[in-house]
N, C-alpha and C. Protein backbone atom coordinates (compact mmCIF):
# COMPACT_ATOMS: atom_id res chain seq x y z
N UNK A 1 12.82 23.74 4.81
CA UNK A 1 12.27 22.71 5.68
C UNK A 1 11.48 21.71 4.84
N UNK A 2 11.98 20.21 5.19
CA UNK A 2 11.10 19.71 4.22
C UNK A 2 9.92 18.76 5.08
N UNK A 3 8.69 19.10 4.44
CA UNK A 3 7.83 18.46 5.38
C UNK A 3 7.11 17.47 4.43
N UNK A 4 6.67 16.42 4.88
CA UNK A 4 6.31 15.02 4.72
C UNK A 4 4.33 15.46 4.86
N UNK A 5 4.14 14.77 3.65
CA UNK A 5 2.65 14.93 3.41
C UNK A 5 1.64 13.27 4.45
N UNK A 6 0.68 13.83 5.50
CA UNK A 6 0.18 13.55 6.49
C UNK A 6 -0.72 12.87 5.54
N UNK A 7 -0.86 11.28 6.08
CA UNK A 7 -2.18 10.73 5.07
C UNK A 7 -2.89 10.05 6.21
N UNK A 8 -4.18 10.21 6.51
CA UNK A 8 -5.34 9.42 7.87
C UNK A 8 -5.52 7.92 6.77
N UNK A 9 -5.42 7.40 7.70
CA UNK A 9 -6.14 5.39 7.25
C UNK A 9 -6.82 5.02 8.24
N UNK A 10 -7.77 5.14 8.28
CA UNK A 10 -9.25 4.46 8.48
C UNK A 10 -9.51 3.04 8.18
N UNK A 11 -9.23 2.02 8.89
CA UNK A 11 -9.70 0.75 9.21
C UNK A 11 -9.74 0.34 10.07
N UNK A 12 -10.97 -0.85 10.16
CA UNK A 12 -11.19 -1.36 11.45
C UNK A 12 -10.57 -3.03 11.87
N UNK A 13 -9.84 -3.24 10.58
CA UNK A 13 -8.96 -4.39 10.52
C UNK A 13 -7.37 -3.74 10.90
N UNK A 14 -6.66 -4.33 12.07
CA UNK A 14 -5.27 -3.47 12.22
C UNK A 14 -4.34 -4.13 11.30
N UNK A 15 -4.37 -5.33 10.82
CA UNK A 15 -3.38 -5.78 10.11
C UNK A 15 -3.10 -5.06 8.81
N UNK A 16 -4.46 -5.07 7.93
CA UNK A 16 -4.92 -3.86 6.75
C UNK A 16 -4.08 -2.40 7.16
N UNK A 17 -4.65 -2.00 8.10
CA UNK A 17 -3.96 -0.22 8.23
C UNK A 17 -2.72 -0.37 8.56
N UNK A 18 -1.78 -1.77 9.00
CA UNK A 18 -0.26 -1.53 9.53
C UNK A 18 0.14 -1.74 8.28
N UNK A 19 0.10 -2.90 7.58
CA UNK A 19 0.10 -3.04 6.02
C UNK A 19 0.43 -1.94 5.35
N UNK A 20 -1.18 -0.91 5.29
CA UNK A 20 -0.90 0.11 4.25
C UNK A 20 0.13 1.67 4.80
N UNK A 21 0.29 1.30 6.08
CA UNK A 21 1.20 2.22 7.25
C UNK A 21 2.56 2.04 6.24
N UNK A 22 2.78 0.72 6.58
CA UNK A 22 4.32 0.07 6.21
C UNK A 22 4.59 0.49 4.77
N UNK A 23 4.13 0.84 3.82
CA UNK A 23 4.11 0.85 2.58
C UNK A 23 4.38 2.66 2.39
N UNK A 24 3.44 3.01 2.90
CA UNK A 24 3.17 4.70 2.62
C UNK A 24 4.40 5.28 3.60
N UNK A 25 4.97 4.72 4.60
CA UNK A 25 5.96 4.90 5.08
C UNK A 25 6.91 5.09 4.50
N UNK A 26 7.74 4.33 3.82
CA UNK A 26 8.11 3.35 3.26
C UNK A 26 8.78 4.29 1.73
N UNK A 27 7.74 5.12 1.32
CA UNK A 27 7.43 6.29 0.54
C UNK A 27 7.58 7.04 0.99
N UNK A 28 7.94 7.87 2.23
CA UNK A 28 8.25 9.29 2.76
C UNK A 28 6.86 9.77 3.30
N UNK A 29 5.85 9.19 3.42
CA UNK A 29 4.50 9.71 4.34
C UNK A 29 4.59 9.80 6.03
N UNK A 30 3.74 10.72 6.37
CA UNK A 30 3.98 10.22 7.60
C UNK A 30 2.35 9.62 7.57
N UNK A 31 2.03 8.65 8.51
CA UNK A 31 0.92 8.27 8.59
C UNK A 31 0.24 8.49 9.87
N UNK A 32 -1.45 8.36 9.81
CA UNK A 32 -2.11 8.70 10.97
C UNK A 32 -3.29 7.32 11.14
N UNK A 33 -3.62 6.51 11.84
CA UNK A 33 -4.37 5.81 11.70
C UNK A 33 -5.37 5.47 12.49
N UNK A 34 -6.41 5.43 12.39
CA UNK A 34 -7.66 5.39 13.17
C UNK A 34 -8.33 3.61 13.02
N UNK A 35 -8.83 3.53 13.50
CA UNK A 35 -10.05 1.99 14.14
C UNK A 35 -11.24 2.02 13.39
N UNK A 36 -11.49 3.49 13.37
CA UNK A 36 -13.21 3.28 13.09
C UNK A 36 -13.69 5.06 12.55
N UNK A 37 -14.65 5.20 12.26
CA UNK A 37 -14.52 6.12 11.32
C UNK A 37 -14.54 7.23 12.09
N UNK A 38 -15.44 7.33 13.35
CA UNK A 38 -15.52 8.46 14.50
C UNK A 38 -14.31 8.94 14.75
N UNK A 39 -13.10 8.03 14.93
CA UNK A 39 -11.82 8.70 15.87
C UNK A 39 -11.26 9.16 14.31
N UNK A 40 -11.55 8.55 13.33
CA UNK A 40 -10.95 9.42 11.79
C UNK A 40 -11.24 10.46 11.76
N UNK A 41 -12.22 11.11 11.86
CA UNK A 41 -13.03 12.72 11.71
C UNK A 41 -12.64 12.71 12.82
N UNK A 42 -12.28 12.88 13.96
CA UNK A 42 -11.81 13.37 15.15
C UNK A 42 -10.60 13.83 14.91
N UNK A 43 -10.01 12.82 14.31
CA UNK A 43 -8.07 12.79 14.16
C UNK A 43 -7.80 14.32 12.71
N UNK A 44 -8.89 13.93 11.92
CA UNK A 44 -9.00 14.96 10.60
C UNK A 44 -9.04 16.20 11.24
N UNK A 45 -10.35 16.38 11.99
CA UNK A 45 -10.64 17.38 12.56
C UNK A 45 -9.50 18.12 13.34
N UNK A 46 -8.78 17.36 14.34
CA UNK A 46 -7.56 18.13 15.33
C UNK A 46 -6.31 18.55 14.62
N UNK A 47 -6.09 17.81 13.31
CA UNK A 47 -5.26 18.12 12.55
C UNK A 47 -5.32 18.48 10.38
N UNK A 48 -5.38 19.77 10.87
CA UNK A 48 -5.58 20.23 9.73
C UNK A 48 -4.47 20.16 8.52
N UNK A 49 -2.97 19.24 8.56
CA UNK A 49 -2.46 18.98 7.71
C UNK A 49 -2.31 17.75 7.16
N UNK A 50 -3.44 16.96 7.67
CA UNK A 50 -3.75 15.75 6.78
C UNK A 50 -4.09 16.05 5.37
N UNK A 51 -3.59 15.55 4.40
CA UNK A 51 -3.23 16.02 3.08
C UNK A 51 -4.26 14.71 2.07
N UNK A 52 -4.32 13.37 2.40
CA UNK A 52 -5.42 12.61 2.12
C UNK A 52 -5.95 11.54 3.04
N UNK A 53 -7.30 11.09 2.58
CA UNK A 53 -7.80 9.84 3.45
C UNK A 53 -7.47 8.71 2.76
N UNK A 54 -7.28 7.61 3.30
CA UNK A 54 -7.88 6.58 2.84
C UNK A 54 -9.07 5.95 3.39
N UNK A 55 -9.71 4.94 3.51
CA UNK A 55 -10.84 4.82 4.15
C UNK A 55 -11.43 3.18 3.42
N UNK A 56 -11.55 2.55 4.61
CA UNK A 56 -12.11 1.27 4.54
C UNK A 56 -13.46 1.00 4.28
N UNK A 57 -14.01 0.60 3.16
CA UNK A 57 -15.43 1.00 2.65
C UNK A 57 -16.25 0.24 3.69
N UNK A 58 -16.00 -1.48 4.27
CA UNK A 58 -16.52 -1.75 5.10
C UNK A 58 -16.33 -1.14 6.50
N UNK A 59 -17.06 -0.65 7.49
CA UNK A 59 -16.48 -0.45 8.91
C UNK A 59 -17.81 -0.47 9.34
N UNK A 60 -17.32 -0.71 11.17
CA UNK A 60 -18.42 -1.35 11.82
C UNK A 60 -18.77 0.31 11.89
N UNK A 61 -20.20 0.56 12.79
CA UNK A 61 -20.30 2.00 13.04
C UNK A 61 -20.89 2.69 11.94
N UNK A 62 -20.58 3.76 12.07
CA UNK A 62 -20.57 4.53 10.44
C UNK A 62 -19.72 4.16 9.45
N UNK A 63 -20.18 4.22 8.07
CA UNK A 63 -19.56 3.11 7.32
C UNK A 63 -18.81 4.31 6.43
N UNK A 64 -18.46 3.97 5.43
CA UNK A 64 -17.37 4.40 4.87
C UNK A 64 -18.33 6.09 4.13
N UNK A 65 -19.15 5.64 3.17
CA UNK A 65 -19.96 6.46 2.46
C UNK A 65 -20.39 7.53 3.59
N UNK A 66 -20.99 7.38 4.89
CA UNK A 66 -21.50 8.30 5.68
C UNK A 66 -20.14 9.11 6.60
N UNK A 67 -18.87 8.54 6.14
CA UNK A 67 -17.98 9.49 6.49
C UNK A 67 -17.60 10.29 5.88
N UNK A 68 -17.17 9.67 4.57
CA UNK A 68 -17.11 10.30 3.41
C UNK A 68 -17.89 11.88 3.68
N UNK A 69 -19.44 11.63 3.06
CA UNK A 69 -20.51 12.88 3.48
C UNK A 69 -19.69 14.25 4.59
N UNK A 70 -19.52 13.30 5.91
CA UNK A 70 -19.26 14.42 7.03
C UNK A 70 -17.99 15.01 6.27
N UNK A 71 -17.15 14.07 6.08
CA UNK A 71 -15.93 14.97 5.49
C UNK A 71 -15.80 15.93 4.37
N UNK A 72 -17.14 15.76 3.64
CA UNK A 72 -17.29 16.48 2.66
C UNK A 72 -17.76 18.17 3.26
N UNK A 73 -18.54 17.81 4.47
CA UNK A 73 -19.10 18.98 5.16
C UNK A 73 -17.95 20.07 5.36
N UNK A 74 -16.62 20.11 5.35
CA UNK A 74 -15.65 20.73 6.35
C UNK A 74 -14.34 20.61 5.35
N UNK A 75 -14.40 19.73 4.52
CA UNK A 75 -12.47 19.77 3.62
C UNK A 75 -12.96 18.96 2.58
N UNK A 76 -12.30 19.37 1.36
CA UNK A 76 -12.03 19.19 0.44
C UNK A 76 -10.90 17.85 0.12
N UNK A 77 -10.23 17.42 1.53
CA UNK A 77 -9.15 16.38 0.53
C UNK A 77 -9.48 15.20 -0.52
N UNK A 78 -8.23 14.84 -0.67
CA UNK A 78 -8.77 13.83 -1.42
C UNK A 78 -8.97 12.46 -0.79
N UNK A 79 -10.01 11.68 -1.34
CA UNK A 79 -10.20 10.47 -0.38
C UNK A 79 -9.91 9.17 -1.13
N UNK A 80 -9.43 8.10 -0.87
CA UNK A 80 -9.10 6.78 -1.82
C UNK A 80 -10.34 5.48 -0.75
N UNK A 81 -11.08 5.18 -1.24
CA UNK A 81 -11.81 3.82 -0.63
C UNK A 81 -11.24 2.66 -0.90
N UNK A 82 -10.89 1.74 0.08
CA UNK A 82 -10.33 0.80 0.42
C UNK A 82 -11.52 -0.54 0.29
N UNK A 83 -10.54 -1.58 -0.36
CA UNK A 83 -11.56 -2.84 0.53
C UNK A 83 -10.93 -4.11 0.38
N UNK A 84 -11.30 -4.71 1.30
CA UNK A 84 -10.59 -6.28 1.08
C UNK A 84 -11.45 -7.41 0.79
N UNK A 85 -12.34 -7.38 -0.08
CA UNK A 85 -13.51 -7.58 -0.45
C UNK A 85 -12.99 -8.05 -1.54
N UNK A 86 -13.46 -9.48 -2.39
CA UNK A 86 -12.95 -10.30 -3.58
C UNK A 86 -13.94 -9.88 -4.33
């Protein structure tokens, strides 16, 4: 059985997360994508074969660094920070 490695994207820009959707797709990922960082740790949390994050360093809410933290509380993956920032 071949199974496809689950990656969460965390942004609160949708054009950014369809973007990086279309790409990692694109590559054999399946993707999961969240708005804002709450429904990310929600989405992490219900599914335990998310394999990495990515994560938008700006976000409204809890910001990137204070998700980071929670996620550190509970899994080990690996995380990539994002930004569209010049």
């Amino acid at each position: 059985m071949d199974t496809k490695a689950k990656i969460l994207v965390v942004d609160d820009d949708k054009e950014i997360a369809d973007l990086v959707e279309i790409h990692l797709v694109s590559e054999g990922y399946v993707v999961r994508k969240a708005n804002d960082a709450v429904t990310g740790l929600a989405m992490l949390k219900a599914d335990e074969d998310i394999s990495l994050a990515i994560l938008d360093i700006m976000m409204p809410g809890m910001d990137c660094l204070s998700m980071v933290k929670k996620i550190r509380e509970t899994n080990k993956i690996p995380i990539i920070m994002l930004s569209a920032k010049s």
